[in-house]
Protein backbone atom coordinates (compact mmCIF):
# COMPACT_ATOMS: atom_id res chain seq x y z
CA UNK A 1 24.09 19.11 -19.66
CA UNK A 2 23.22 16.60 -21.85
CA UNK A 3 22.77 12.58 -20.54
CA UNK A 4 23.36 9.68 -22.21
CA UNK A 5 19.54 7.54 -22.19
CA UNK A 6 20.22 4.54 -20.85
CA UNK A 7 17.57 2.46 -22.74
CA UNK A 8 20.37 2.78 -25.81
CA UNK A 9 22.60 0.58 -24.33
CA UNK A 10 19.86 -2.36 -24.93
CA UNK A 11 19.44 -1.58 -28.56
CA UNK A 12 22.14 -2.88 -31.30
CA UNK A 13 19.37 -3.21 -34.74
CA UNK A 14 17.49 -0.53 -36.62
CA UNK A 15 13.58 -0.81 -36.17
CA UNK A 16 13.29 0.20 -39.62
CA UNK A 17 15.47 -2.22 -41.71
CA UNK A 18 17.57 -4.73 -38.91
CA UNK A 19 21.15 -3.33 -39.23
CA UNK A 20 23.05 -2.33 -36.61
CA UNK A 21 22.84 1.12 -34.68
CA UNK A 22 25.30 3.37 -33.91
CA UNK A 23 24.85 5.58 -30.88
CA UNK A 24 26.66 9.06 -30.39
CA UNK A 25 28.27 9.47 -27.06
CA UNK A 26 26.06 11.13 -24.62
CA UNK A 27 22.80 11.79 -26.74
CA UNK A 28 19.13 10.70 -26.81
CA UNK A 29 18.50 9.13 -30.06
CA UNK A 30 19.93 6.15 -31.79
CA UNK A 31 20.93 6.42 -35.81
CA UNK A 32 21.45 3.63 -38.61
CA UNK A 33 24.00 3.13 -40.24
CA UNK A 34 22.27 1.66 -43.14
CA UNK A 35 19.14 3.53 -43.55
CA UNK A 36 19.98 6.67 -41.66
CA UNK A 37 16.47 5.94 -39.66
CA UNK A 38 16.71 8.22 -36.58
CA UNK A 39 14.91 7.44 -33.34
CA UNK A 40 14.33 9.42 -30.22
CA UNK A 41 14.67 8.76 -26.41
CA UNK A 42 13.05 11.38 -24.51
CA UNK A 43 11.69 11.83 -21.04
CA UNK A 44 8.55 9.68 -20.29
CA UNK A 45 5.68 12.42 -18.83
CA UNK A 46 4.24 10.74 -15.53
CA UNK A 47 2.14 12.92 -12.95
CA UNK A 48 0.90 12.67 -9.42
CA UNK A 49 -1.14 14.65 -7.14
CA UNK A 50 -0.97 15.61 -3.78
CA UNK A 51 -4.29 15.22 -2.46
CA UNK A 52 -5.66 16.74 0.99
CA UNK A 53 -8.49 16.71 3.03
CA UNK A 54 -10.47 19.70 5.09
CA UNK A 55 -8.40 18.37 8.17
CA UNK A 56 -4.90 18.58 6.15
CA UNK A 57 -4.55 14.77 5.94
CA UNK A 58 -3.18 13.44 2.74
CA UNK A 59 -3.87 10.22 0.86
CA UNK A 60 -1.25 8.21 -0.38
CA UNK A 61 -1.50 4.60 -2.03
CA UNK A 62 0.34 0.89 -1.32
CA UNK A 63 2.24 0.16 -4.46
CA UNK A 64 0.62 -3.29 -5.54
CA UNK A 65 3.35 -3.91 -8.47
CA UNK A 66 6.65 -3.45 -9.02
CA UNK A 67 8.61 -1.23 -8.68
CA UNK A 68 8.44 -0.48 -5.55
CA UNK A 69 6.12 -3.35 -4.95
CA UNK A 70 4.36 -2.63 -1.29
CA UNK A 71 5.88 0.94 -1.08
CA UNK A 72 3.73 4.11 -0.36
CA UNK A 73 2.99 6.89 -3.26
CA UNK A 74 1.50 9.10 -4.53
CA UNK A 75 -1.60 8.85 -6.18
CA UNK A 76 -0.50 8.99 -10.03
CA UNK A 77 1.05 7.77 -13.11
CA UNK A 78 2.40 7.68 -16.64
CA UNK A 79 0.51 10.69 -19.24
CA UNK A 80 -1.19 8.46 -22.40
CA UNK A 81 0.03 9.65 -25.67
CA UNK A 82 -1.50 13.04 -26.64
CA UNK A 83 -3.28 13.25 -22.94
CA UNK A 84 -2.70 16.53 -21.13
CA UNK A 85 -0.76 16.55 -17.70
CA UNK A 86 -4.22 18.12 -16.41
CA UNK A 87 -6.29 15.36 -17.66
CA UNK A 88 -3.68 12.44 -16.95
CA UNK A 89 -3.24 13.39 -13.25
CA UNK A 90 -7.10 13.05 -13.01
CA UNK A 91 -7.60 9.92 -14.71
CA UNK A 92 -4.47 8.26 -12.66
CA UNK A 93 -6.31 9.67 -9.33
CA UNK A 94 -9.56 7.98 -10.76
CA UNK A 95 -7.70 4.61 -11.59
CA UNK A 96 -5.80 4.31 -8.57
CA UNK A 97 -8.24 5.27 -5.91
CA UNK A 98 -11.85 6.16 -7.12
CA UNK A 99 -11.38 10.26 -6.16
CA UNK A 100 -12.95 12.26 -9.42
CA UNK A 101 -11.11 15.31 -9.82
CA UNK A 102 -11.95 17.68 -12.64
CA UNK A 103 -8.37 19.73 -14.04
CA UNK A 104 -9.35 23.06 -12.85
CA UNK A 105 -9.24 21.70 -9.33
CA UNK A 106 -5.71 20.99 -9.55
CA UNK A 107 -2.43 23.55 -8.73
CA UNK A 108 0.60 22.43 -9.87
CA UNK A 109 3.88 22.75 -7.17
CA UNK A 110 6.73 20.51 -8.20
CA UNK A 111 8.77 19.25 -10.85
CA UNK A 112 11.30 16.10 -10.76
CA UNK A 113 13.39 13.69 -13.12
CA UNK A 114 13.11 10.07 -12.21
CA UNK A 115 15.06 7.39 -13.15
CA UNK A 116 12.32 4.41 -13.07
CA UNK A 117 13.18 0.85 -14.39
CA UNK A 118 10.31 -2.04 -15.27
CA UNK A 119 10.83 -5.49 -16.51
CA UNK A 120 14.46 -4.67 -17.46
CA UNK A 121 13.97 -1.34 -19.65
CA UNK A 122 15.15 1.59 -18.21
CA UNK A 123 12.56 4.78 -18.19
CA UNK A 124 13.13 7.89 -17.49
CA UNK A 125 10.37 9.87 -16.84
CA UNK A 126 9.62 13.86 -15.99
CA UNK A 127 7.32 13.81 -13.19
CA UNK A 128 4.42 16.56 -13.10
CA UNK A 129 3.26 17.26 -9.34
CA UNK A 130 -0.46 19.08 -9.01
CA UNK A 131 -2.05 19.42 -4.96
CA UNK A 132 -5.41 19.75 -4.62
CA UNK A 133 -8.42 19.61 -1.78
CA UNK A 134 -11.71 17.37 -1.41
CA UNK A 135 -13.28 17.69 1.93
CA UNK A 136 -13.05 13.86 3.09
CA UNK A 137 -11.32 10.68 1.29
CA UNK A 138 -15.32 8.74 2.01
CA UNK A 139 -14.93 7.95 -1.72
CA UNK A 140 -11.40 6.51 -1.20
CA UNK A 141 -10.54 2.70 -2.02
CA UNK A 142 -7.94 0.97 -3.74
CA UNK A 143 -7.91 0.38 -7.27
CA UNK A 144 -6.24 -1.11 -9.96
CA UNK A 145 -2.49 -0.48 -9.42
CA UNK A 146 -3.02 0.03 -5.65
CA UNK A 147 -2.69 -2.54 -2.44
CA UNK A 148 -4.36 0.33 0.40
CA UNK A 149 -4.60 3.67 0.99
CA UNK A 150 -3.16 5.44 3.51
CA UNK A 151 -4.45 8.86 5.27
CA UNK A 152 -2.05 11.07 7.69
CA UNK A 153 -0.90 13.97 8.02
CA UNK A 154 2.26 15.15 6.01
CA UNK A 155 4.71 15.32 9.31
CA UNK A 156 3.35 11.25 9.80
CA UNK A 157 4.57 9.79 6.62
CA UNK A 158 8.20 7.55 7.42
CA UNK A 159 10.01 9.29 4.02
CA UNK A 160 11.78 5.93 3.90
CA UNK A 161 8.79 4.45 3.13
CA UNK A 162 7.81 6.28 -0.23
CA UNK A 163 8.61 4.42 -3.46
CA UNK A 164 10.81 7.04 -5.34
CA UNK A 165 13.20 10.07 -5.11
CA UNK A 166 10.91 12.71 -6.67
CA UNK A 167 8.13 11.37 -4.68
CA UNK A 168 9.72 11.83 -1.54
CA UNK A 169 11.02 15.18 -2.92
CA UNK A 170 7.99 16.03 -3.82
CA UNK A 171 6.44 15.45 -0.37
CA UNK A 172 9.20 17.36 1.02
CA UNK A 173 8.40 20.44 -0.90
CA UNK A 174 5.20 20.58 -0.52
CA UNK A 175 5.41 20.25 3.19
CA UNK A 176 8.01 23.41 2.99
CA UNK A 177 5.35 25.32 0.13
CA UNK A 178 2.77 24.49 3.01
CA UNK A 179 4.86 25.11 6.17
CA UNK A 180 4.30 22.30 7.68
CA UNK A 181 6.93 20.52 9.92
CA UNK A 182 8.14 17.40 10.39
CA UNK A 183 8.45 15.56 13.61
């Protein structure tokens, strides 16, 4: 089924040449009525990665902006344009807590939409979910868009903690992929 992108609602003028937009019910793009410029409104990529240690402890971060401001996650972010999933879920890891990861270290597990909103646009992204191992988190700090870091073990984390739906169903699957209960 196709859903209406709710960044459209914000937009009334043509990029191209300032007249107004008209929007078709229920579709991703908006159209001119002058020009006939066309513009697209797709899915944002954004990844994450599930990262454990030898003992089965896994690292999340402390949100340090909004949204979620304070929040736990997972270690991740938005794909740059013409980046790979592989390569942007490395780089994020990098960024947000100093863990170098090369792609062929990471398994993908889990796919989710996400509705995510920032400074008063409305995203929506597809978020890409890889796992992968490292034998300790010594090399572990937070960085740029991080407050802390957290180690525990899956059945530990407080779900009502973690910033977002498909984070939290992402943690949730893995913990079923990886049989592990929860308290």
């Amino acid at each position: 089924m196709k859903q209406y992108h709710p960044t459209l609602d914000s937009i009334r003028f043509c990029p191209q040449c300032g007249a107004p937009v008209r929007t078709p019910p229920r579709e991703n793009y908006l159209e001119c009525s002058r020009c006939g410029f066309v513009l697209f409104f797709n899915a944002a990529l954004a990844v994450a990665v599930v990262l454990r240690d030898a003992s089965g402890r896994i690292l999340l971060t402390r949100r340090a902006k909004e949204p979620a401001k304070g929040r736990l996650d997972v270690p991740g972010g938005f794909a740059d344009i013409f980046e790979k999933p592989e390569d942007a879920a490395c780089r994020e890891l990098a960024e947000e807590c100093g863990i170098v990861l090369l792609p062929e270290n990471l398994d993908y597990f889990y796919s989710d939409v996400n509705p995510y909103s920032y400074r008063g646009v409305a995203y929506v992204s597809t978020d890409l979910y890889f796992s992968a191992q490292v034998p300790d988190f010594s090399s572990a700090r937070a960085l740029d868009e991080s407050s802390g870091i957290a180690v525990m073990f899956p059945q530990e984390i407080d779900m009502r903690e973690v910033s977002f739906d498909s984070a939290r169903n992402a943690l949730k699957h893995y913990m079923a992929r990886n049989d592990i209960k929860r308290h």
